[in-house]
C-alpha atoms as a PDB file:
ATOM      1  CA  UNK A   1       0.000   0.000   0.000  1.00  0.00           C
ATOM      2  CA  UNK A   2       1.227   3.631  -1.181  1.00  0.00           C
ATOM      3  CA  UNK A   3       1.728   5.836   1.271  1.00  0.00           C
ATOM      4  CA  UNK A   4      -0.487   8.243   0.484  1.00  0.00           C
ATOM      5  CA  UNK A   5      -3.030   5.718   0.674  1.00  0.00           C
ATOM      6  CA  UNK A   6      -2.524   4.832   4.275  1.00  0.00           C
ATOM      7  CA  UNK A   7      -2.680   8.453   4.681  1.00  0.00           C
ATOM      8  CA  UNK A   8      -5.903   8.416   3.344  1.00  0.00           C
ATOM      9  CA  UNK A   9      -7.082   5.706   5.371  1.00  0.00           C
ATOM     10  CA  UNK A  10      -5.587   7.330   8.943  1.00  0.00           C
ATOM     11  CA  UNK A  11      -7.710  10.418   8.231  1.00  0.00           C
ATOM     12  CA  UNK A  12     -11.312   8.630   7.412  1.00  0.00           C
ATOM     13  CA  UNK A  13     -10.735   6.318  10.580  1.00  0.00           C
ATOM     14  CA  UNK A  14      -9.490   8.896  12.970  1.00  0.00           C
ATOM     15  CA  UNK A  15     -10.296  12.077  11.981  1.00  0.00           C
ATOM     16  CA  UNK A  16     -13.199  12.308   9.567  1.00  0.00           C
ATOM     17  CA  UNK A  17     -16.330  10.236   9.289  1.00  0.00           C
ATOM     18  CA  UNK A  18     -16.681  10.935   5.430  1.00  0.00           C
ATOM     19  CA  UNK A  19     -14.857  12.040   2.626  1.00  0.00           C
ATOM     20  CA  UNK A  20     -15.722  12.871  -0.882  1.00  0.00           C
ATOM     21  CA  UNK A  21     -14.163  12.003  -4.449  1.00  0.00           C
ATOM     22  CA  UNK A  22     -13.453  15.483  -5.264  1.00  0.00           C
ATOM     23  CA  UNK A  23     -12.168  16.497  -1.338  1.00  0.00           C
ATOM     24  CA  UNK A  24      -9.386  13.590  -1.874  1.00  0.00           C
ATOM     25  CA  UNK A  25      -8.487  14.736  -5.569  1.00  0.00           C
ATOM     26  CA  UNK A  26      -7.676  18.212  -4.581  1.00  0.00           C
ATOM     27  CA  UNK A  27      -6.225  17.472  -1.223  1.00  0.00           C
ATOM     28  CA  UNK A  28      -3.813  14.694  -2.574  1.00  0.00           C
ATOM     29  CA  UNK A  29      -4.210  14.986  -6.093  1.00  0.00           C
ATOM     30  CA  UNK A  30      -4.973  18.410  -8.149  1.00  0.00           C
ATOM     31  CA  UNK A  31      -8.655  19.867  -8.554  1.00  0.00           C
ATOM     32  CA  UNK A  32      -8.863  18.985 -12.285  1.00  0.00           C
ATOM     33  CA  UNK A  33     -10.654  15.954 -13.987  1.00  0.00           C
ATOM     34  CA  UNK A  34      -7.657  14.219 -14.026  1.00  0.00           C
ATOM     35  CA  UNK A  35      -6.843  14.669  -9.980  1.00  0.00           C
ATOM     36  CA  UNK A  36     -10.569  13.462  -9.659  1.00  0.00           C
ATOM     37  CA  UNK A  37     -10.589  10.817 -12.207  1.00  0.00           C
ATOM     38  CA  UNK A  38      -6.744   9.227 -10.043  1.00  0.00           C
ATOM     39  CA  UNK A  39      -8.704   9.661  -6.856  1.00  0.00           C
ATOM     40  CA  UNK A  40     -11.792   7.798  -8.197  1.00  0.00           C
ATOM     41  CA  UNK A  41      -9.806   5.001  -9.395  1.00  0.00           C
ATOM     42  CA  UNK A  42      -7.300   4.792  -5.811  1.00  0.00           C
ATOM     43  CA  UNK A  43     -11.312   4.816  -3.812  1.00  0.00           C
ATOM     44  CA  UNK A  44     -12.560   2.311  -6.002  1.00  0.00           C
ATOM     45  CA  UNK A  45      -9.342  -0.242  -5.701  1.00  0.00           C
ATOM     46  CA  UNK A  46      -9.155   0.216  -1.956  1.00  0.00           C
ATOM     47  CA  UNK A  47     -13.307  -0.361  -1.890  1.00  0.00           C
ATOM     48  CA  UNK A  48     -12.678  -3.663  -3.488  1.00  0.00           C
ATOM     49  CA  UNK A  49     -10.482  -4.712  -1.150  1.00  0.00           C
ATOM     50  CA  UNK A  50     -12.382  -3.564   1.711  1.00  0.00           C
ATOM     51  CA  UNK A  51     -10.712  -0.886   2.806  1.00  0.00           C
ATOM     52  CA  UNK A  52     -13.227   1.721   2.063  1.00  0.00           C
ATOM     53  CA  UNK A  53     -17.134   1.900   1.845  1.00  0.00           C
ATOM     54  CA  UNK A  54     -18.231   3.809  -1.459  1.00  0.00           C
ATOM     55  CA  UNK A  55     -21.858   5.040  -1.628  1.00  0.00           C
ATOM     56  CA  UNK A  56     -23.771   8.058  -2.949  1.00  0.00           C
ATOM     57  CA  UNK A  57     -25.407   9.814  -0.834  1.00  0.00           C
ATOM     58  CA  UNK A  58     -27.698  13.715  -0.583  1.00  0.00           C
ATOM     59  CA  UNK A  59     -25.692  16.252   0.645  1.00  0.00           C
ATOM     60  CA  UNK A  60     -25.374  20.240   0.034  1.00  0.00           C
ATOM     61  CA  UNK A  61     -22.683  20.908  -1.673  1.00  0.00           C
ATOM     62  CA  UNK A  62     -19.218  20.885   0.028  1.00  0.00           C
ATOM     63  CA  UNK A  63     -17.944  24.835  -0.037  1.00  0.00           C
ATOM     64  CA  UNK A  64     -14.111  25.178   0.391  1.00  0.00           C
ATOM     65  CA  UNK A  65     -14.223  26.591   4.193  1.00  0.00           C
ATOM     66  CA  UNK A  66     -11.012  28.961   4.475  1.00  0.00           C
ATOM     67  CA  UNK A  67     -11.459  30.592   8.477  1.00  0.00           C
ATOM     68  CA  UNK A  68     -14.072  30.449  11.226  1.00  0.00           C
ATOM     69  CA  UNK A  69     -16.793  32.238  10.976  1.00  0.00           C
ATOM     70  CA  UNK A  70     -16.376  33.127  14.836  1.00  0.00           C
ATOM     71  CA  UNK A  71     -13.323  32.740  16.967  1.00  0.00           C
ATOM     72  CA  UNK A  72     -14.051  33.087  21.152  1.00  0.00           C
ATOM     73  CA  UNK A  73     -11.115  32.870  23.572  1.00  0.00           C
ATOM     74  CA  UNK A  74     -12.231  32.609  27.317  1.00  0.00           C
ATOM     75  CA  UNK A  75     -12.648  36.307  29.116  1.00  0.00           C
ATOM     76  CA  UNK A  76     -13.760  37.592  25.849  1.00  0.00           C
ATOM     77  CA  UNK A  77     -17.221  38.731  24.803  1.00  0.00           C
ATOM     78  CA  UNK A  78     -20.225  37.012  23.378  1.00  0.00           C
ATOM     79  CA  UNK A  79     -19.995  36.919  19.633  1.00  0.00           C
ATOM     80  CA  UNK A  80     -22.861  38.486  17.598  1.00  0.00           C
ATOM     81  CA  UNK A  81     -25.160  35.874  17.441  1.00  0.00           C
ATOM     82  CA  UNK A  82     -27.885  36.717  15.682  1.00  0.00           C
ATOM     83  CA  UNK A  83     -25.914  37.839  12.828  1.00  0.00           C
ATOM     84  CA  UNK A  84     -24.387  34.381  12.860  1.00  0.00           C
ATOM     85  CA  UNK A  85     -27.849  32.356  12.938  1.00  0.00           C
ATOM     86  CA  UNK A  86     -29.113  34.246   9.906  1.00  0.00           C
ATOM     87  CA  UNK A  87     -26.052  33.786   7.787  1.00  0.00           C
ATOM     88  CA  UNK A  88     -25.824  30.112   8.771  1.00  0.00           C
ATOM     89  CA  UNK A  89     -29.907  30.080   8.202  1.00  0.00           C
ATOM     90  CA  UNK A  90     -28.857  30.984   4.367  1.00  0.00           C
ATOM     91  CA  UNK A  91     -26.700  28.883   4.143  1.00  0.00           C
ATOM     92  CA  UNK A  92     -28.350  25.865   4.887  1.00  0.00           C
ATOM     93  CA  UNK A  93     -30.655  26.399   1.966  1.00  0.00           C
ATOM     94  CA  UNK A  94     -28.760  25.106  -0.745  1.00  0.00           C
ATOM     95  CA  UNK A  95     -30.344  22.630  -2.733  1.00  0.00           C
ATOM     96  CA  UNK A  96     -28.471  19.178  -1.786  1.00  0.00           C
ATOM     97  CA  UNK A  97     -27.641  16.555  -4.421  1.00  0.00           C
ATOM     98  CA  UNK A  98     -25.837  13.275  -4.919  1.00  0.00           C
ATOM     99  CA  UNK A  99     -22.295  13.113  -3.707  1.00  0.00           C
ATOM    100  CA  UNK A 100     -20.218  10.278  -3.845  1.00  0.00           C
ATOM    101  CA  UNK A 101     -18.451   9.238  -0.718  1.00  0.00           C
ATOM    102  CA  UNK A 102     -16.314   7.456   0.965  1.00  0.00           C
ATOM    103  CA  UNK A 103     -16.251   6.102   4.955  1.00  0.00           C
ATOM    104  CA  UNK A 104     -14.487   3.299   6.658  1.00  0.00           C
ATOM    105  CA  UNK A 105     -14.681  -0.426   7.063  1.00  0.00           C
ATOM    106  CA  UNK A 106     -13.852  -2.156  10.122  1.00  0.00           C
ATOM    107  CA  UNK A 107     -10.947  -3.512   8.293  1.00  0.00           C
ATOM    108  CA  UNK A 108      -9.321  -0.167   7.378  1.00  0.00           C
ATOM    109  CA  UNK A 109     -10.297   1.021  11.156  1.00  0.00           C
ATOM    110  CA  UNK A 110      -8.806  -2.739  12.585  1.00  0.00           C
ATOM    111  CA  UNK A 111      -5.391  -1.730  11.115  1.00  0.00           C
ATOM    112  CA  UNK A 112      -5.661   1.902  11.253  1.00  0.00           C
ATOM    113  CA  UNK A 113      -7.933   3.352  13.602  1.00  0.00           C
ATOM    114  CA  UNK A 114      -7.576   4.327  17.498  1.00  0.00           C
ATOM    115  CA  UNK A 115     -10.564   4.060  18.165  1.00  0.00           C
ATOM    116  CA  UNK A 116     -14.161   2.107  16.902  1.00  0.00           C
ATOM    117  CA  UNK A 117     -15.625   2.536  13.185  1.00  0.00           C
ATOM    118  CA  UNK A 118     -17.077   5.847  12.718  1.00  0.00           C
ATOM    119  CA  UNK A 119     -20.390   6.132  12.605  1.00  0.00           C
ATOM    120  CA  UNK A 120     -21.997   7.505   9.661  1.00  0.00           C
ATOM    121  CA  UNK A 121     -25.362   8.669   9.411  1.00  0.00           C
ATOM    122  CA  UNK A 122     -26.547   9.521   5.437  1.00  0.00           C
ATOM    123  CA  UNK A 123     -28.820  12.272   7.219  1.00  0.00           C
ATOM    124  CA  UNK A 124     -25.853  14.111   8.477  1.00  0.00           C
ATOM    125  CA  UNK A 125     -23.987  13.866   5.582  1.00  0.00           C
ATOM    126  CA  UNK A 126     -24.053  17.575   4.676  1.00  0.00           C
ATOM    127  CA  UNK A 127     -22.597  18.649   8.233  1.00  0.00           C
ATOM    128  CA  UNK A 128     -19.786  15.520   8.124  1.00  0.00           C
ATOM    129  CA  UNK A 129     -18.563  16.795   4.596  1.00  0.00           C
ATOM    130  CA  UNK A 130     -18.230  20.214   5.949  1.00  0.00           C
ATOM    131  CA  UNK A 131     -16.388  19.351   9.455  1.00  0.00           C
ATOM    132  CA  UNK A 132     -14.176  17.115   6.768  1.00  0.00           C
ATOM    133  CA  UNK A 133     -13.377  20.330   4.620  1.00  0.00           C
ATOM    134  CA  UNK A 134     -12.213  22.320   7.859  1.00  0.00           C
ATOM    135  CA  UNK A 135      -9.939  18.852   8.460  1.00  0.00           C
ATOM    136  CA  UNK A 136      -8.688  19.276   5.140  1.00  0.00           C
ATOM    137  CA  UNK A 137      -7.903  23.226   5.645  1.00  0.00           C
ATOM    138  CA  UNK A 138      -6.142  22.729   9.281  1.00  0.00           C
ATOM    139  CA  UNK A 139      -4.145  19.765   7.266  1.00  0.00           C
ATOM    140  CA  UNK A 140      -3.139  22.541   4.553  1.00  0.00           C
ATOM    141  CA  UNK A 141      -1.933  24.862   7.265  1.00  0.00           C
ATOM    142  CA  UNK A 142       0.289  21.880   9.044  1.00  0.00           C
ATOM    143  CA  UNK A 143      -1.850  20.120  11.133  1.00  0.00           C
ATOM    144  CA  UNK A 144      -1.035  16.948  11.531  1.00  0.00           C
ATOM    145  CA  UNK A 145      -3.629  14.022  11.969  1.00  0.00           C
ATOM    146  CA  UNK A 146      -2.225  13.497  15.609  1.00  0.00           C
ATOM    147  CA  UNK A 147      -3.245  16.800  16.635  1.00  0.00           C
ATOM    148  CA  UNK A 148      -6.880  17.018  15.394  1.00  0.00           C
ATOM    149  CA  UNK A 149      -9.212  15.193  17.899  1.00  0.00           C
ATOM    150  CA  UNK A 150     -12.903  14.083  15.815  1.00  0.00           C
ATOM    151  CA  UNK A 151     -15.604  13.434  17.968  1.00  0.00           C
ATOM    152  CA  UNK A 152     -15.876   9.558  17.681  1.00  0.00           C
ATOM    153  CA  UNK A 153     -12.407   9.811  19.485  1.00  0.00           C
ATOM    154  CA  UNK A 154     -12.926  12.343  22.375  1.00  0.00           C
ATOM    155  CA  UNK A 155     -11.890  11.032  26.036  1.00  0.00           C
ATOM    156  CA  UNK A 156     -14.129   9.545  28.163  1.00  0.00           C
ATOM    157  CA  UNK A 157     -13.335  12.213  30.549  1.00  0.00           C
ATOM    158  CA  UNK A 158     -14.167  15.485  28.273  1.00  0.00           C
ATOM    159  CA  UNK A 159     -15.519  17.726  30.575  1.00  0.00           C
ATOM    160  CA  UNK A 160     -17.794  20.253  28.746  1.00  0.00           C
ATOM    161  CA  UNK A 161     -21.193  19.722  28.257  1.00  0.00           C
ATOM    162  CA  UNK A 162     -21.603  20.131  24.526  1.00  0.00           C
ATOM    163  CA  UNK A 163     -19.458  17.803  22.633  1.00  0.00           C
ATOM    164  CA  UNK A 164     -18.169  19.655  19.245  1.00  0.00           C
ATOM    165  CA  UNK A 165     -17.584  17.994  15.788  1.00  0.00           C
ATOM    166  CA  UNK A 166     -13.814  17.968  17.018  1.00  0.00           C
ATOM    167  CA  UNK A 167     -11.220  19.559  19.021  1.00  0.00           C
ATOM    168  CA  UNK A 168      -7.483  20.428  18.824  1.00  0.00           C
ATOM    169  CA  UNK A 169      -4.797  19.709  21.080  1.00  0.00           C
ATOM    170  CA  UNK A 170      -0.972  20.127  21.582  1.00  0.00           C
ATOM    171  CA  UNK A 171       1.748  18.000  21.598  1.00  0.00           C
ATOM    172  CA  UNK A 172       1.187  16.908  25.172  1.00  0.00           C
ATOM    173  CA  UNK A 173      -2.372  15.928  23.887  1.00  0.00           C
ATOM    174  CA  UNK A 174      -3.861  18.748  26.488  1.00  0.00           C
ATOM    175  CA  UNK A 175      -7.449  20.154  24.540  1.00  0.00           C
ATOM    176  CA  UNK A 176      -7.393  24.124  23.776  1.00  0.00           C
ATOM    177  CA  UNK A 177     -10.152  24.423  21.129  1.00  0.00           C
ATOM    178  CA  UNK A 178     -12.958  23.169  20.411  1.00  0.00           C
ATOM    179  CA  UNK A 179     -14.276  23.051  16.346  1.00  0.00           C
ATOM    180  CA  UNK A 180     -17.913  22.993  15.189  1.00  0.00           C
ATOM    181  CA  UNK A 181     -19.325  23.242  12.033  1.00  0.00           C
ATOM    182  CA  UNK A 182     -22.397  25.647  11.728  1.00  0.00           C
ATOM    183  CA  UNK A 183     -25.534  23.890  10.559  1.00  0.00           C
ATOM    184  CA  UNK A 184     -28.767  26.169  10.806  1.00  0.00           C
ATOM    185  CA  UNK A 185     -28.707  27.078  14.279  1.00  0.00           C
ATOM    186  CA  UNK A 186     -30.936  29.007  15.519  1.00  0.00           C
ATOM    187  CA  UNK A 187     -29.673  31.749  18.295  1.00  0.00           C
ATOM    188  CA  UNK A 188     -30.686  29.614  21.362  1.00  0.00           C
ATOM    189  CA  UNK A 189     -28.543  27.096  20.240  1.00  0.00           C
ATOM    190  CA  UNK A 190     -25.422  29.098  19.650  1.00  0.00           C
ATOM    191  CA  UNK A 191     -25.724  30.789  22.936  1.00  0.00           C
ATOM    192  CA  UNK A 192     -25.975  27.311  24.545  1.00  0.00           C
ATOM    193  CA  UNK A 193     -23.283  26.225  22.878  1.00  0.00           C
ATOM    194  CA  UNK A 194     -21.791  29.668  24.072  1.00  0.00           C
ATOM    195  CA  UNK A 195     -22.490  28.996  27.647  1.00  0.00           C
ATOM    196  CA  UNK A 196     -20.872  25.498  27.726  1.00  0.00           C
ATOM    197  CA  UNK A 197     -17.549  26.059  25.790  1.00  0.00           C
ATOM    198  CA  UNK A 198     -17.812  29.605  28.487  1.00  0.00           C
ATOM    199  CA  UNK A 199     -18.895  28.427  31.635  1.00  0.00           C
ATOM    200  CA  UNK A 200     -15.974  28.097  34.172  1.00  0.00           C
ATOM    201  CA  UNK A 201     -14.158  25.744  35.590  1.00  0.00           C
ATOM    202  CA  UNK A 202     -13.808  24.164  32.382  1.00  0.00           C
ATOM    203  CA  UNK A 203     -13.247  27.373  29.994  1.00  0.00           C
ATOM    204  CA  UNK A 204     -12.540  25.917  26.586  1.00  0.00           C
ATOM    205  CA  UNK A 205     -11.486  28.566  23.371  1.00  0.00           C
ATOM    206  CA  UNK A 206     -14.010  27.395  20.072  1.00  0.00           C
ATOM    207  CA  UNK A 207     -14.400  27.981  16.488  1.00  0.00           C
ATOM    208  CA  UNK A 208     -17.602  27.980  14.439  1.00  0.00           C
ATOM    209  CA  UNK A 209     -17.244  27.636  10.909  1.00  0.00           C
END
């Protein structure tokens, strides 16, 4: 196995639950038809041999997610809120169509997994993509895989409330942000998202993309 293969496979069993044809072409490939039509071909030879799941399923689109939409640190302010439920609120009505995806086996996670198979729900397909494409951004920066925490994987003992999509930590594995993707929350659900990630003892920073 190539190693950008295993690569591959680290990421769907650790870090993401899903991952799309075109997300792998232009992450390990190029975005062109040729990039898509190489990572098409590597999903569909390591689906045979039951390293990968390949199915279509409804999602919005995937949009190329660059920065957080909202940044808090503890001690700071609430964040405009309302502002952020509308825009999200527009954003959640694009028109969703087939995408074709990719998950992992329990083979794939046997060998390279920390944890159990993720679990994939077609419903939430549209938010998974998404918290995938802010993997994929923090991985263009220089995150390594090691360093981003997805939710199937967090400790027993995390001690906020809310559990986001995933959370970063440093290289002593200590937690200092939490990452969530915006779906079409309404203000009462940011704010209690707000007062967990805020609420001492247990102040954690968070992003909202």
């Amino acid at each position: 196995m190539r190693p950008r293969e295993e690569e591959i496979l680290s990421v769907v069993t650790n870090c993401v639950r899903a991952i799309t044809v075109d997300q792998i072409a232009r992450t390990w490939w190029t975005p062109t038809a040729w990039g898509r039509s190489r990572a098409k071909s590597m999903m569909q030879s390591l689906s045979r041999e039951g390293w990968l799941q390949m199915q279509q399923a409804l999602a919005r689109p995937v949009s190329e997610l660059v920065a957080p939409l909202v940044t808090w640190y503890p001690h700071e302010n609430e964040p405009d809120f309302l502002t952020l439920s509308r825009f999200l609120h527009r954003r959640a009505k694009a028109a969703a169509q087939l995408a074709e995806i990719a998950f992992a086996t329990s083979k794939s996670t046997a060998l390279f997994g920390k944890g159990s198979v993720p679990k994939i729900k077609l419903t939430q397909m549209t938010h998974d993509l998404h918290v995938t494409e802010i993997f994929l951004n923090y991985r263009r920066h220089g995150l390594t895989s090691d360093r981003w925490v997805g939710e199937d994987n967090f400790p027993f003992t995390w001690p906020v409330q809310q559990r986001p999509d995933a959370a970063l930590q440093n290289v002593s594995g200590s937690i200092y942000r939490a990452v969530e993707y915006g779906g079409d929350y309404s203000l009462e659900r940011l704010q209690e998202l707000h007062s967990a990630f805020s609420s001492p003892p247990n102040q954690l920073a968070y992003e909202i993309w």
